[in-house]
C-alpha atoms as a PDB file:
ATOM      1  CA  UNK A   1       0.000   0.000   0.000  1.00  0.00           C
ATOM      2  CA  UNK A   2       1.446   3.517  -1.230  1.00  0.00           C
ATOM      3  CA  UNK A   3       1.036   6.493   1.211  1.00  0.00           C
ATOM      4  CA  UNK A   4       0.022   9.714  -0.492  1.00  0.00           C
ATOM      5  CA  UNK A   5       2.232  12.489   0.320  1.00  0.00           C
ATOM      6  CA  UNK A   6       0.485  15.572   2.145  1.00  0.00           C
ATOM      7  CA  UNK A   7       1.101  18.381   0.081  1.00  0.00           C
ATOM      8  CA  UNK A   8      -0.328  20.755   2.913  1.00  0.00           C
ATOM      9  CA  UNK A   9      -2.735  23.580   1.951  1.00  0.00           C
ATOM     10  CA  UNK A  10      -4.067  25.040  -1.568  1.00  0.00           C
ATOM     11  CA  UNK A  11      -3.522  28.571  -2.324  1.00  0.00           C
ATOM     12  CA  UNK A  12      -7.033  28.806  -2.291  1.00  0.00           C
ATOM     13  CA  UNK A  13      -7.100  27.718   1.197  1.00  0.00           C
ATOM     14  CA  UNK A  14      -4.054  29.375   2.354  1.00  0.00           C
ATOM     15  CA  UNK A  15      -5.321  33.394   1.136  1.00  0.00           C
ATOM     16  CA  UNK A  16      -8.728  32.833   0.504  1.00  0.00           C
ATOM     17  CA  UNK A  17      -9.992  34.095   3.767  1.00  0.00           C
ATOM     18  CA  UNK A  18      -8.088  36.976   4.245  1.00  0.00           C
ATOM     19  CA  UNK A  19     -10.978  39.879   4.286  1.00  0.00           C
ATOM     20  CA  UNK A  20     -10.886  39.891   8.175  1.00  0.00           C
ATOM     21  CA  UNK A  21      -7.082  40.691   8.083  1.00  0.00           C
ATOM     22  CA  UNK A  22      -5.954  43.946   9.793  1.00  0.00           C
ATOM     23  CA  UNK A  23      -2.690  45.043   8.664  1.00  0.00           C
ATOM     24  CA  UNK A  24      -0.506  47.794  10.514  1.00  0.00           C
ATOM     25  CA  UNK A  25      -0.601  51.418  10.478  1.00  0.00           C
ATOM     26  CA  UNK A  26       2.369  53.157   8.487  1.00  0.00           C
ATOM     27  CA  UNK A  27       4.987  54.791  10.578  1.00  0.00           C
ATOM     28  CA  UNK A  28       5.267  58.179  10.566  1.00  0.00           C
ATOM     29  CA  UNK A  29       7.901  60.025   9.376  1.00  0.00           C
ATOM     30  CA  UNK A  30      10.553  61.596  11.482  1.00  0.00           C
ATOM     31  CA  UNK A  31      11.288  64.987  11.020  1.00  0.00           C
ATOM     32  CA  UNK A  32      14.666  66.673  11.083  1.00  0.00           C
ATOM     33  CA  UNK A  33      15.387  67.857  14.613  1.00  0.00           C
ATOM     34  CA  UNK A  34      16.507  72.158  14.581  1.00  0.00           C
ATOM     35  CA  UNK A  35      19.960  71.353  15.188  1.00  0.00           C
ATOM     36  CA  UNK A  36      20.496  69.173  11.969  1.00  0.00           C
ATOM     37  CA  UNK A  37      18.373  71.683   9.779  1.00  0.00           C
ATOM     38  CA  UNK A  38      20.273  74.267  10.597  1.00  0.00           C
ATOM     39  CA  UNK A  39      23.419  72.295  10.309  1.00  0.00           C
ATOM     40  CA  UNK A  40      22.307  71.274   6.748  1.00  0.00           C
ATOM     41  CA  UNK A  41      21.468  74.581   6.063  1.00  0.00           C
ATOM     42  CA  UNK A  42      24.302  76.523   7.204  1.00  0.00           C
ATOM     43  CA  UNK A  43      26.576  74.448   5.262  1.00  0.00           C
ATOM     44  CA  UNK A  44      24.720  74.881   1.954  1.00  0.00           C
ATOM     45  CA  UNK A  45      25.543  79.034   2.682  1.00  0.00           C
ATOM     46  CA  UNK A  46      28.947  78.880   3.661  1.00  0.00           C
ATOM     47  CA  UNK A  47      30.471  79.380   0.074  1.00  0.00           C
ATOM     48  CA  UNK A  48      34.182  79.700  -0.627  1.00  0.00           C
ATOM     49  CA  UNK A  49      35.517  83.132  -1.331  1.00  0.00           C
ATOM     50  CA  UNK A  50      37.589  82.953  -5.006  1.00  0.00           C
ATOM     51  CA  UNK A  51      40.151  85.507  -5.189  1.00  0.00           C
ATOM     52  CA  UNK A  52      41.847  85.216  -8.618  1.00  0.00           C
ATOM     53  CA  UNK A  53      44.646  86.377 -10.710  1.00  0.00           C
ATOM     54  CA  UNK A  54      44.059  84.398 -13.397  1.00  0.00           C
ATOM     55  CA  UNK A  55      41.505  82.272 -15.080  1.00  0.00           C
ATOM     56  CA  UNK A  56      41.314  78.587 -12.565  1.00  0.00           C
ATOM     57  CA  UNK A  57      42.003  77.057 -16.163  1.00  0.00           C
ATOM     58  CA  UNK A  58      45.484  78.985 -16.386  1.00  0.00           C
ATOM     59  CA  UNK A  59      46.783  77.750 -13.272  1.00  0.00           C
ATOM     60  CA  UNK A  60      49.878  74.925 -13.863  1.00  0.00           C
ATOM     61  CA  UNK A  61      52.405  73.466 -12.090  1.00  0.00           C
ATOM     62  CA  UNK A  62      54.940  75.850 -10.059  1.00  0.00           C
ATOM     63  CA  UNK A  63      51.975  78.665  -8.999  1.00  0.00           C
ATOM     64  CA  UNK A  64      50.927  79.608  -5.730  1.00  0.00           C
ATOM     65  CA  UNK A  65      47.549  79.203  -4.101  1.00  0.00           C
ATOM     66  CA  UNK A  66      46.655  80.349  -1.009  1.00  0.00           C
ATOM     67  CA  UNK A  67      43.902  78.521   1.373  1.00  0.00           C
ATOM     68  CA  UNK A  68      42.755  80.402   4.540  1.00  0.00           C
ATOM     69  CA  UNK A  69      46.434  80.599   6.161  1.00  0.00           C
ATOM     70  CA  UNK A  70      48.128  77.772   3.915  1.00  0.00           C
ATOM     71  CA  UNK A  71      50.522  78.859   1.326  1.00  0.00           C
ATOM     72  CA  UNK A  72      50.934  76.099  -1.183  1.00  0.00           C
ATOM     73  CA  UNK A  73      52.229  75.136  -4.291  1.00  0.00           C
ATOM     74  CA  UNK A  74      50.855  73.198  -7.076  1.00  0.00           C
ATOM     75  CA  UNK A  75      52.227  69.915  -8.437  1.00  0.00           C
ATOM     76  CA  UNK A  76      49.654  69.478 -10.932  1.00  0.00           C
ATOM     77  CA  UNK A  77      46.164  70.219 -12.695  1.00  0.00           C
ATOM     78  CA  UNK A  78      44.661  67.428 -13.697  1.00  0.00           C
ATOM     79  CA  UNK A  79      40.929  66.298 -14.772  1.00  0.00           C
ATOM     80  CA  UNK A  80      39.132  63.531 -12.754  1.00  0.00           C
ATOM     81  CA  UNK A  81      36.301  62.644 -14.614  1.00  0.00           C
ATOM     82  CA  UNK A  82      35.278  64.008 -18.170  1.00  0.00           C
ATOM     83  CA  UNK A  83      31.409  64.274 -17.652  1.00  0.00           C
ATOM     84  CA  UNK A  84      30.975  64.913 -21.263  1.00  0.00           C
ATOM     85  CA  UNK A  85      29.342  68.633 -20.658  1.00  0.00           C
ATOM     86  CA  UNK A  86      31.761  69.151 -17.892  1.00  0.00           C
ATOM     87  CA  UNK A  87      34.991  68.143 -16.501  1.00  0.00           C
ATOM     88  CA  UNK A  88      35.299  67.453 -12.855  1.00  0.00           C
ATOM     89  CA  UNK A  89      38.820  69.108 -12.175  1.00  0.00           C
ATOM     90  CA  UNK A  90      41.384  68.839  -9.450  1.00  0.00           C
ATOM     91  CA  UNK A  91      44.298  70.726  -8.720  1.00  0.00           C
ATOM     92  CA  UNK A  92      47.128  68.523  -6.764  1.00  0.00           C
ATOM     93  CA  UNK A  93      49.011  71.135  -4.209  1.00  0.00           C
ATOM     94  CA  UNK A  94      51.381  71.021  -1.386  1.00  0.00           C
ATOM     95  CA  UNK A  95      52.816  72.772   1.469  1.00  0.00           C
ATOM     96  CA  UNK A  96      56.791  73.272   0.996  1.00  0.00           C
ATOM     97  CA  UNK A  97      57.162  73.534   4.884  1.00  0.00           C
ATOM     98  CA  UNK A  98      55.179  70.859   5.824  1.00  0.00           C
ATOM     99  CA  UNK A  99      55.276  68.405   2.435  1.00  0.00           C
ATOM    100  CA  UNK A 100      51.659  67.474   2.930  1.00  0.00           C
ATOM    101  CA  UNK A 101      49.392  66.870  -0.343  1.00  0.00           C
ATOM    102  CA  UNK A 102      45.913  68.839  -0.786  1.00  0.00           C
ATOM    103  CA  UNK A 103      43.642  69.066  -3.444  1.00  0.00           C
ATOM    104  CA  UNK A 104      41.218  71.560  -4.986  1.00  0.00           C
ATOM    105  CA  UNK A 105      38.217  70.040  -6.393  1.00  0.00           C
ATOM    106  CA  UNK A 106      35.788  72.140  -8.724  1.00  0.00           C
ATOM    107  CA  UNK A 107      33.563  71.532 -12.053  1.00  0.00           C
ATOM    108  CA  UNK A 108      34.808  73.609 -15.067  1.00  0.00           C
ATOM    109  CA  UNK A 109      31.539  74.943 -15.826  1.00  0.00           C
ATOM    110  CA  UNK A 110      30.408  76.222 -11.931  1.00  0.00           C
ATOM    111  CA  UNK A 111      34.101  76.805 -10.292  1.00  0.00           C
ATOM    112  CA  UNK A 112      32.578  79.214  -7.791  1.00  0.00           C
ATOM    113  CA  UNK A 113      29.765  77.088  -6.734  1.00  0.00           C
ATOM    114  CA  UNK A 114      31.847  73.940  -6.406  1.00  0.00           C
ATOM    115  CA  UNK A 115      35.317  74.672  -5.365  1.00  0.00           C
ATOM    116  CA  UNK A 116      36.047  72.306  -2.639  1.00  0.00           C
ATOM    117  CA  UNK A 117      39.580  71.633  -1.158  1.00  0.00           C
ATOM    118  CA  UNK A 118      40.851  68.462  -0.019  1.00  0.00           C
ATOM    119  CA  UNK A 119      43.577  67.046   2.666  1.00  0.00           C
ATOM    120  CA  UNK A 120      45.646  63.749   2.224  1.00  0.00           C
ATOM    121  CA  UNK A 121      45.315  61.533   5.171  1.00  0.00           C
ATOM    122  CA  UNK A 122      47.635  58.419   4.440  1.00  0.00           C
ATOM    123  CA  UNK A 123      45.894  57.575   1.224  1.00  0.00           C
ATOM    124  CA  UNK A 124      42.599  59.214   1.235  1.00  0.00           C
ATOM    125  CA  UNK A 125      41.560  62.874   1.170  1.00  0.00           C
ATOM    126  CA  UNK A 126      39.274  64.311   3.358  1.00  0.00           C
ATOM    127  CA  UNK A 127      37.056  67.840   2.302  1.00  0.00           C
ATOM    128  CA  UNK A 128      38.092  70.500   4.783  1.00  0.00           C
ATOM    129  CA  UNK A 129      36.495  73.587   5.449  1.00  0.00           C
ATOM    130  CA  UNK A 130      37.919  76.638   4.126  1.00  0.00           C
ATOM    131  CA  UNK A 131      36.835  80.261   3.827  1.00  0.00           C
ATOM    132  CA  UNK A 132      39.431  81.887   1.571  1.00  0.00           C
ATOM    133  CA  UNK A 133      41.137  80.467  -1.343  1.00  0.00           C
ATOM    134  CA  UNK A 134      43.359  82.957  -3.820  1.00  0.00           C
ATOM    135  CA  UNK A 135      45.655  82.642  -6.810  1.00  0.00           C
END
């Protein structure tokens, strides 16, 4: 004699009664706390000052820059990623005193709106705050 196998419950069985099913309410969503709204928003006003001699494009290896109190050199001008429209740029400085590497990020299109400059920690570079940069 064969035993049949018990292949449990139909679908129909399984979800067909589910009209007396009471599912949970959504959650709500969180709002930002005043301290990180105004963190988020004091950041998107604290632009970079651009004092320039010369077009950013001009700039090549041997000028000076200045950042904030920093008097550095540059060791190269170099594009990161060709975006087609746009060219993500960086220029590759150092400090003669100190030999540390920076970098000054910024789109060719919007340099004033997205100059950013850079520290190297061992082998990454971390975005530092600045108020001031000149050439």
């Amino acid at each position: 004699m064969v035993k049949k196998k018990d292949e449990g419950l139909s679908l129909d069985d399984a979800f067909g009664d589910d009209e007396d099913v009471e599912y949970a309410e959504s959650k709500v969503n969180k709002k930002l706390s005043k301290n990180i709204l105004k963190q988020t928003t004091d950041n998107e006003e604290s632009q970079i000052k651009v004092k320039s001699s010369k077009p950013i494009a001009k700039i090549k290896k041997g000028d000076k820059i200045k950042v904030d109190s920093l008097n550095l050199e540059v060791d190269a001008h170099i594009i990161l990623i060709d975006h087609g429209s746009t060219k993500e740029m960086a220029i590759e400085c150092f400090d003669p005193k100190t030999d540390k590497d920076y970098q000054i990020r910024y789109f060719s299109d919007q340099v004033e709106r997205t100059i950013e400059f850079y520290e190297l920690d061992e082998i990454i570079y971390n975005k530092v705050e600045c108020q001031k940069i000149e050439w």
